[in-house]
Protein backbone atom coordinates (compact mmCIF):
# COMPACT_ATOMS: atom_id res chain seq x y z
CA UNK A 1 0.00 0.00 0.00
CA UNK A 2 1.13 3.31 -0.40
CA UNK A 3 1.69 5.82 1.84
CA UNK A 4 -0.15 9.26 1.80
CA UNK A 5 1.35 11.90 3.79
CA UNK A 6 1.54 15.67 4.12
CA UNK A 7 5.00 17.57 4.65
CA UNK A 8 4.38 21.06 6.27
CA UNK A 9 5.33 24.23 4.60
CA UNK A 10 8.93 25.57 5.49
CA UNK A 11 8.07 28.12 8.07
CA UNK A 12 7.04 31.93 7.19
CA UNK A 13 8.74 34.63 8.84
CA UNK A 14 7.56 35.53 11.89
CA UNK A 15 6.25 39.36 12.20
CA UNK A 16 8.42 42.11 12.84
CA UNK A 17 7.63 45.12 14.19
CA UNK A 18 8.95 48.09 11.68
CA UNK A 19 10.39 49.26 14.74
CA UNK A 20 12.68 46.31 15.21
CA UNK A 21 13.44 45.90 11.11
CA UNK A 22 14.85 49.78 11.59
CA UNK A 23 16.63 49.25 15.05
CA UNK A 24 20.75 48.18 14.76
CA UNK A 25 22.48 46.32 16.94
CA UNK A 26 25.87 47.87 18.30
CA UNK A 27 28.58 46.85 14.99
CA UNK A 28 26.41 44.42 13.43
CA UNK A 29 26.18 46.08 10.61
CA UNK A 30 22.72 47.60 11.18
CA UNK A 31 22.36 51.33 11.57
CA UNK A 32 22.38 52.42 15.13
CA UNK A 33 19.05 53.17 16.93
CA UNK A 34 16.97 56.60 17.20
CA UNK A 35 18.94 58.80 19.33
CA UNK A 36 16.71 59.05 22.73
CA UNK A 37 16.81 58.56 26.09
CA UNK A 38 16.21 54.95 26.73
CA UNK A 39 15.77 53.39 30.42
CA UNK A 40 17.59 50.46 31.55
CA UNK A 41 16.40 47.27 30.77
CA UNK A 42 15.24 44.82 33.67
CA UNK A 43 18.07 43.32 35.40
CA UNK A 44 20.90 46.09 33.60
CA UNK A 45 23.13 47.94 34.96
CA UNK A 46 25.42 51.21 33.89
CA UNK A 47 29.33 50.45 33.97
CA UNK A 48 31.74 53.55 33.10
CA UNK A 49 34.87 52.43 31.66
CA UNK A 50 38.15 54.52 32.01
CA UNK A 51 37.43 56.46 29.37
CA UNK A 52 34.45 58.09 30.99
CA UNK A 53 31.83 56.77 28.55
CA UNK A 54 29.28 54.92 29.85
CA UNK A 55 28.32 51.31 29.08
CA UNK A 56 25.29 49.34 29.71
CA UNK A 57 25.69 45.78 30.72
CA UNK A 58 22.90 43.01 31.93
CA UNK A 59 23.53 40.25 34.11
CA UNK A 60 22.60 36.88 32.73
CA UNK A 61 21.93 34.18 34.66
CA UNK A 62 22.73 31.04 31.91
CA UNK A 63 22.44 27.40 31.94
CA UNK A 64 25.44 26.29 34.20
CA UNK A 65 23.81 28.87 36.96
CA UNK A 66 26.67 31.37 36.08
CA UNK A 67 26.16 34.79 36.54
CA UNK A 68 27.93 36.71 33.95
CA UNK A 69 27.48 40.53 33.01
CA UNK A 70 26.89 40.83 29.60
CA UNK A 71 26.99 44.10 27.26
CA UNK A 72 23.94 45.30 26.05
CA UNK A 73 24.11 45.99 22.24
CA UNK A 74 27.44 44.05 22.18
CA UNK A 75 29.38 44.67 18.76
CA UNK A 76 31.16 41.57 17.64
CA UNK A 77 29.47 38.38 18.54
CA UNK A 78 29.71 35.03 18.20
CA UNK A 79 26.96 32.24 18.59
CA UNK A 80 27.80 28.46 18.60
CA UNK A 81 24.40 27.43 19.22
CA UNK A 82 21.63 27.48 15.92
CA UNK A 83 18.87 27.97 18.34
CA UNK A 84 20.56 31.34 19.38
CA UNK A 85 21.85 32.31 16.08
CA UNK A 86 17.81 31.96 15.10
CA UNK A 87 16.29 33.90 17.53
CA UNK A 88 18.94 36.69 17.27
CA UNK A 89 17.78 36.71 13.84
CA UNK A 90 14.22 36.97 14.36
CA UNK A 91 14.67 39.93 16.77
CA UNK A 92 16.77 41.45 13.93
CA UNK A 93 19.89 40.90 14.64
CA UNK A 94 22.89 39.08 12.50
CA UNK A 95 25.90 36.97 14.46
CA UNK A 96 29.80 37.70 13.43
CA UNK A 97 30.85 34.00 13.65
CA UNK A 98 28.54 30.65 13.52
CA UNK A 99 29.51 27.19 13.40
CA UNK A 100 29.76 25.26 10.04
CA UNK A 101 26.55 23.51 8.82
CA UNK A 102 26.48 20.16 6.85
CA UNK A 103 22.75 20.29 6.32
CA UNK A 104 20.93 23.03 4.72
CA UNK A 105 20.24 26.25 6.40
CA UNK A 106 16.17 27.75 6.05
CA UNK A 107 15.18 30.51 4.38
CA UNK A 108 15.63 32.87 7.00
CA UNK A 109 18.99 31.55 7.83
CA UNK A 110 20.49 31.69 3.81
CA UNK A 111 22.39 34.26 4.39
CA UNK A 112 25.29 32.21 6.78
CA UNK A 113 25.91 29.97 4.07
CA UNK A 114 26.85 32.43 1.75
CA UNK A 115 30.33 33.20 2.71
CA UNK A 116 29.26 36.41 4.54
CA UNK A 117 29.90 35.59 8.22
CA UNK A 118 32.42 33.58 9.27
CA UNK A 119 32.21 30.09 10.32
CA UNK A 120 33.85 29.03 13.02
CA UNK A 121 34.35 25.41 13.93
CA UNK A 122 31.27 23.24 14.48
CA UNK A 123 29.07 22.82 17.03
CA UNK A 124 30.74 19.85 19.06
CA UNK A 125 34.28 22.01 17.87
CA UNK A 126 34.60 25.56 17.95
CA UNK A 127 37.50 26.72 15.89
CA UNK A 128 38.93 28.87 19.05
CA UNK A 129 41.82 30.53 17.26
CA UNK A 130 39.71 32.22 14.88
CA UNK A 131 37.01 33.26 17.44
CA UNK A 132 40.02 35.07 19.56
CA UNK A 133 41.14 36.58 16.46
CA UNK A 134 37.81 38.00 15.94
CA UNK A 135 38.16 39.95 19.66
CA UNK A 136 35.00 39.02 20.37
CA UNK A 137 32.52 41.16 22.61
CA UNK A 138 30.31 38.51 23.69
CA UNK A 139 30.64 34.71 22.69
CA UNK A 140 27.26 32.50 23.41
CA UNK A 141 27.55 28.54 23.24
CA UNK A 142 24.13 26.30 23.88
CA UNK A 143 22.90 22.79 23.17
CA UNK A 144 26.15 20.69 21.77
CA UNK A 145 28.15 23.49 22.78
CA UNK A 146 27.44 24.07 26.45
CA UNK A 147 30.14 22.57 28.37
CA UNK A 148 31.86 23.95 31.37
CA UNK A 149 35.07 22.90 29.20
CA UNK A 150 33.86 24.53 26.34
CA UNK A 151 32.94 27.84 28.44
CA UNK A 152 35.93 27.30 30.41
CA UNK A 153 38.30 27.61 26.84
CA UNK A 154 36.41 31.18 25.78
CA UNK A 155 36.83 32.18 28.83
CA UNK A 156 40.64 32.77 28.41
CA UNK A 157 39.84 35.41 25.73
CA UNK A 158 36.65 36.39 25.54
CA UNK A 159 35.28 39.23 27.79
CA UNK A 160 31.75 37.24 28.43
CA UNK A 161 30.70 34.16 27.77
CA UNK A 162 27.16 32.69 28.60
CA UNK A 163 26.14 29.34 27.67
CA UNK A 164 22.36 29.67 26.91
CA UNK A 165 21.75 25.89 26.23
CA UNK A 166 17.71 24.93 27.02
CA UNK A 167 18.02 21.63 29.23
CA UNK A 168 14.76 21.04 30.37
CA UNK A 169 14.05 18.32 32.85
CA UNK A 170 10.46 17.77 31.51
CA UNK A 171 8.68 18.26 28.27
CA UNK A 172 6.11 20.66 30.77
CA UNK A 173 9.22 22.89 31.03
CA UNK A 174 9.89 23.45 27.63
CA UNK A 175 7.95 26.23 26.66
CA UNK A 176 8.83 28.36 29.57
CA UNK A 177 12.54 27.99 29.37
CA UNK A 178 12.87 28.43 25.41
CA UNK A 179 11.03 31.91 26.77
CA UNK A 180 13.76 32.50 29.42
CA UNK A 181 16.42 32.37 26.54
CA UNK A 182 14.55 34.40 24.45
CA UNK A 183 13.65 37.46 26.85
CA UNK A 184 17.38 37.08 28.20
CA UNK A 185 18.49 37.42 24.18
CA UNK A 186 16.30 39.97 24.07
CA UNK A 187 17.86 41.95 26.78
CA UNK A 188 21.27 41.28 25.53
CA UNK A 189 20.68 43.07 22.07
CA UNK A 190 18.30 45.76 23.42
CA UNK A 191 15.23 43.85 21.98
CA UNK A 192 13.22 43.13 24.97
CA UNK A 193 9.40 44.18 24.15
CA UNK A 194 10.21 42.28 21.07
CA UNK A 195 10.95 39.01 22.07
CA UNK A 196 8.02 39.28 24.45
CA UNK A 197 5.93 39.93 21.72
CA UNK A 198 7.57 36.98 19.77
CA UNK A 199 7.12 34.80 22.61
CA UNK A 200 3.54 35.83 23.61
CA UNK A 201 1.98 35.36 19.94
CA UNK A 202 3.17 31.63 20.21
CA UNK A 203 1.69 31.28 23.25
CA UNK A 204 -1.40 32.04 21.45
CA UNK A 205 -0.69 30.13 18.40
CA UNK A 206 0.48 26.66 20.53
CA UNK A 207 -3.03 26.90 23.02
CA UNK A 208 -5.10 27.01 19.34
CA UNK A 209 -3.48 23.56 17.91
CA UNK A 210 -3.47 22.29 21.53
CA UNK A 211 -7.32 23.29 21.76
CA UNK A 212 -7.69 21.36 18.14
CA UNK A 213 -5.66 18.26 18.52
CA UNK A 214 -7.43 17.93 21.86
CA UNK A 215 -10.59 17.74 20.38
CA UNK A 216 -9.79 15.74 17.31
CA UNK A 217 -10.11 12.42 20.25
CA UNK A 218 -6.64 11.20 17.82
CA UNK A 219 -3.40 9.57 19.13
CA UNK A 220 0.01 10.28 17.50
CA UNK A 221 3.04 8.97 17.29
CA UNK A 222 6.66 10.62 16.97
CA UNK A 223 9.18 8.25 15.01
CA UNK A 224 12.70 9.19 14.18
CA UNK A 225 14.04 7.35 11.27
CA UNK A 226 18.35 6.94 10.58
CA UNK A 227 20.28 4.79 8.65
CA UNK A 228 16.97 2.87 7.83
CA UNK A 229 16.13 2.27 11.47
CA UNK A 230 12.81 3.76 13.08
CA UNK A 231 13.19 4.65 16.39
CA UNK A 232 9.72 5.68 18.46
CA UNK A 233 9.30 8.59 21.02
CA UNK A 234 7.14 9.17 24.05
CA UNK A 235 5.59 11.77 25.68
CA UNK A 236 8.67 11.97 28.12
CA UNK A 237 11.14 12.15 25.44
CA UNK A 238 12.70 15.07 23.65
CA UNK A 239 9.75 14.93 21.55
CA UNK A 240 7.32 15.04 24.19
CA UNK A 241 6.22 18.58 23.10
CA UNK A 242 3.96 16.85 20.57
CA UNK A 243 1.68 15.66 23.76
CA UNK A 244 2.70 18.22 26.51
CA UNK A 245 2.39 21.38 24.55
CA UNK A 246 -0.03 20.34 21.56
CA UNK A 247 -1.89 18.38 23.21
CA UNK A 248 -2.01 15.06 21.42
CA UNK A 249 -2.91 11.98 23.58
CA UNK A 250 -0.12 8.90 23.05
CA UNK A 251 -0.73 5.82 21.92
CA UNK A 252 -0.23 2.99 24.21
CA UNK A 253 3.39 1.93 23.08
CA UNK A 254 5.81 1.39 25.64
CA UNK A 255 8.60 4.42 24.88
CA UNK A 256 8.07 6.61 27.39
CA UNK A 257 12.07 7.06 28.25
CA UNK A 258 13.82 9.65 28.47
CA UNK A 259 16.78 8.71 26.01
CA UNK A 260 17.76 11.06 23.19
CA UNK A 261 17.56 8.64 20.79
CA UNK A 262 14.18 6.96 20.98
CA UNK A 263 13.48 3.01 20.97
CA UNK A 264 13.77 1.10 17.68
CA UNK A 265 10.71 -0.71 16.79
CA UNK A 266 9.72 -2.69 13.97
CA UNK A 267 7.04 -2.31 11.23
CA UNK A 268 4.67 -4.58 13.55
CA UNK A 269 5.16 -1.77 16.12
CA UNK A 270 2.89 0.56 13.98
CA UNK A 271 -0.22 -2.39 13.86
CA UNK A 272 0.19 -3.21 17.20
CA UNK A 273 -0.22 0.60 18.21
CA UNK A 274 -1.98 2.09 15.39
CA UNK A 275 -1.79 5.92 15.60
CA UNK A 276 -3.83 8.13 14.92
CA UNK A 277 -1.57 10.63 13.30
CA UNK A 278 2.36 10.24 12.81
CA UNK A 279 5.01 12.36 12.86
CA UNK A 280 8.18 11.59 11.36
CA UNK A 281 11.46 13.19 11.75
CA UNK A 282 13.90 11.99 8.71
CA UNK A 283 17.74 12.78 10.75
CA UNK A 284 19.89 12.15 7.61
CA UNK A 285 18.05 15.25 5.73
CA UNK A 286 18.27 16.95 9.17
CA UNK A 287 22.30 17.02 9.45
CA UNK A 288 22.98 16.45 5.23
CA UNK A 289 23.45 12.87 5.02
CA UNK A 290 22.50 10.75 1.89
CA UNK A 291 20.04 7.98 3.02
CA UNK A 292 16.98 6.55 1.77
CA UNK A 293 14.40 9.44 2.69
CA UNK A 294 12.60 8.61 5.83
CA UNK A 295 9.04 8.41 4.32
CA UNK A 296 10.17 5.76 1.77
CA UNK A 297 11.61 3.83 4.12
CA UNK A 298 7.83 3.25 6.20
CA UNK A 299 6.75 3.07 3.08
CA UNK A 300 8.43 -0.12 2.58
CA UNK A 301 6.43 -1.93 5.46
CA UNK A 302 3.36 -1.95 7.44
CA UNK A 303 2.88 2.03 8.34
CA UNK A 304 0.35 1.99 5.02
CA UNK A 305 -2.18 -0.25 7.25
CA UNK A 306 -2.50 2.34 10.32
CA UNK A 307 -5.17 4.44 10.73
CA UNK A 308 -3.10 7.80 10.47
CA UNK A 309 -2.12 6.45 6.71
CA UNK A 310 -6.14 5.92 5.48
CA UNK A 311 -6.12 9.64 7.84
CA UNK A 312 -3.89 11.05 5.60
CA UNK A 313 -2.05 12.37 8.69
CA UNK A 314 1.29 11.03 8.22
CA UNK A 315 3.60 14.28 8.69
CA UNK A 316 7.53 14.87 7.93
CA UNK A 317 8.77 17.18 10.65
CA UNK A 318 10.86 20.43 9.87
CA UNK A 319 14.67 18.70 11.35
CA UNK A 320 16.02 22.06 11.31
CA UNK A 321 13.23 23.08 13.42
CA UNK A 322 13.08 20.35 15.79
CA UNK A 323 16.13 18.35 15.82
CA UNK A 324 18.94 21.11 15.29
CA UNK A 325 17.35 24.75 16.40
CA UNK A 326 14.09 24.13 18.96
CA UNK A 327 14.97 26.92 20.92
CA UNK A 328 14.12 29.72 18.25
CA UNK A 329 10.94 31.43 18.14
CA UNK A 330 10.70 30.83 14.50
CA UNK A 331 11.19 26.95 14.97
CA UNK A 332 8.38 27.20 17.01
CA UNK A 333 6.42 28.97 14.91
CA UNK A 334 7.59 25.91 11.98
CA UNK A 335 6.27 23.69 15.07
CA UNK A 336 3.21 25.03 15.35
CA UNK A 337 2.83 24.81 11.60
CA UNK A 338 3.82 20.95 11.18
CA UNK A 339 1.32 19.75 13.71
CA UNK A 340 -1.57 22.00 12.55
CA UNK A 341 -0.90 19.90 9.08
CA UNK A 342 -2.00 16.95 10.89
CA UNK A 343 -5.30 18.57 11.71
């Protein structure tokens, strides 16, 4: 049997303010703000440096409970972390130095794989010699890059370092923490009512497909498939956003660890369990590997028989979205987007 299934649409921008597409950001290449009297944001303070001008730092509190005073508006920086390097760029703002990627970048990210901003390293290894001879103002690591080790080797050049990883003990966390990076991003660069803005229409957006796929009585199913193995995910598991913040119930099947890289199953796994809808996240396309694509390989097997097949509510995830950047307000927004195509 063959397989019907719907891929979502790559994600559309998310709305900016015309306030924020005219506001700069320090030596990002952006002009500089209105000249007016601005007050502090929450949390900043006002440091005066030798020379008698005055400069505006924050105090962020980051993922390995450091407290580290950060400048506001900082001119060179560097990001080691796509979820960062995202959400910079939906509150307007473009990095200095990213890591290399193997996959390809979305729309909104293009420009870094043009040759424009330097790449520095990857993100499991940051290429530290050119990042110190960048003289970096502020140097932000997260996700595979947000080791004390890491932090601890930027740290002998770089004025501030903050490691803004999202480690979330439980799916119900999720939400609230990607929003703690993003308002603290948002102070950083001087974007604040912004990101709250950002944050707060996805509140709205994620309550609406909760409200739906609560009501649509379905189960789903999150699968993972790599190097022609399917791997399943529960509602504990890095994919537990699926149930915890859109609501879907899970089926019965027994993955509800906590392990990063799901529970292989076999093609009787789907009859035994028959969801309702399934998600599927192909990795390979996710990090530029050539494999067999993830939807041909169910649709080798017994996925046709399940009820989200005759549904038509078989959906490929975004992998940049989920996989390699969940932290940005714009993968959120492509999150939002793949589960309302199940609806």
């Amino acid at each position: 049997m063959t397989i019907r299934h719907r891929t979502a649409a790559a994600a559309a921008a998310l709305p900016v303010t015309a306030a924020l597409l005219l506001a700069g950001c320090g030596g990002n290449g952006s002009p500089e703000p209105e000249s007016q009297a601005q007050e502090p944001a929450a949390g900043a303070e006002a440091d005066v440096d030798e020379g008698g001008e005055a400069g505006e730092t924050v105090t962020i509190v980051d993922a390995q409970d450091r407290e580290v005073e950060v400048p506001v508006e900082p001119e060179v920086i560097v990001a080691m972390d796509w979820g960062v390097i995202r959400t910079l760029s939906d509150l307007g703002v473009e990095v200095d130095g990213v890591p290399g990627m193997a996959g390809a970048l979305p729309a909104d990210l293009a420009g870094y794989a043009e040759g424009d901003v330097a790449q520095v390293g990857t993100v499991f290894e940051p290429d530290y010699e050119a990042i110190e001879a960048m003289n970096p103002d502020l140097v932000i690591v997260g996700s595979r890059s947000g080791t004390p080790e890491v932090v601890a080797e930027f740290e002998n050049f770089a004025p501030a370092v903050v490691d803004l990883s999202v480690r979330e003990e439980s799916p119900d966390e999720l939400f609230d923490l990607v929003e703690e990076r993003v308002l603290q991003l948002g102070e950083i660069v001087d974007r604040t009512d912004e990101a709250q803005q950002l944050m707060g229409d996805l509140r709205v957006e994620v309550e609406a497909v909760r409200t739906e796929a609560e009501a649509s009585g379905e189960t789903a199913m999150v699968v993972q498939v790599s190097d022609g193995t399917v791997a399943a995910y529960g509602p504990n598991s890095r994919f537990g956003t699926v149930f915890k913040d859109f609501g879907y119930a899970a089926t019965d099947a027994p993955v509800d660890g906590t392990g990063s890289h799901g529970e292989e199953v076999s093609q009787e796994f789907f009859v035994q369990y028959n969801p309702g809808v399934l998600f599927v996240l192909d990795r390979a396309k996710a990090i530029g590997e050539e494999q067999t694509p993830a939807l041909d390989v169910l649709n080798n097997g017994l996925v046709g028989t399940t009820d989200a097949a005759a549904n038509d509510t078989i959906v490929e995830l975004d992998g940049f979205s989920w996989y390699l950047a969940p932290a940005a307000p714009s993968s959120w927004q492509q999150m939002v987007d793949d589960v309302r195509a199940s609806l």
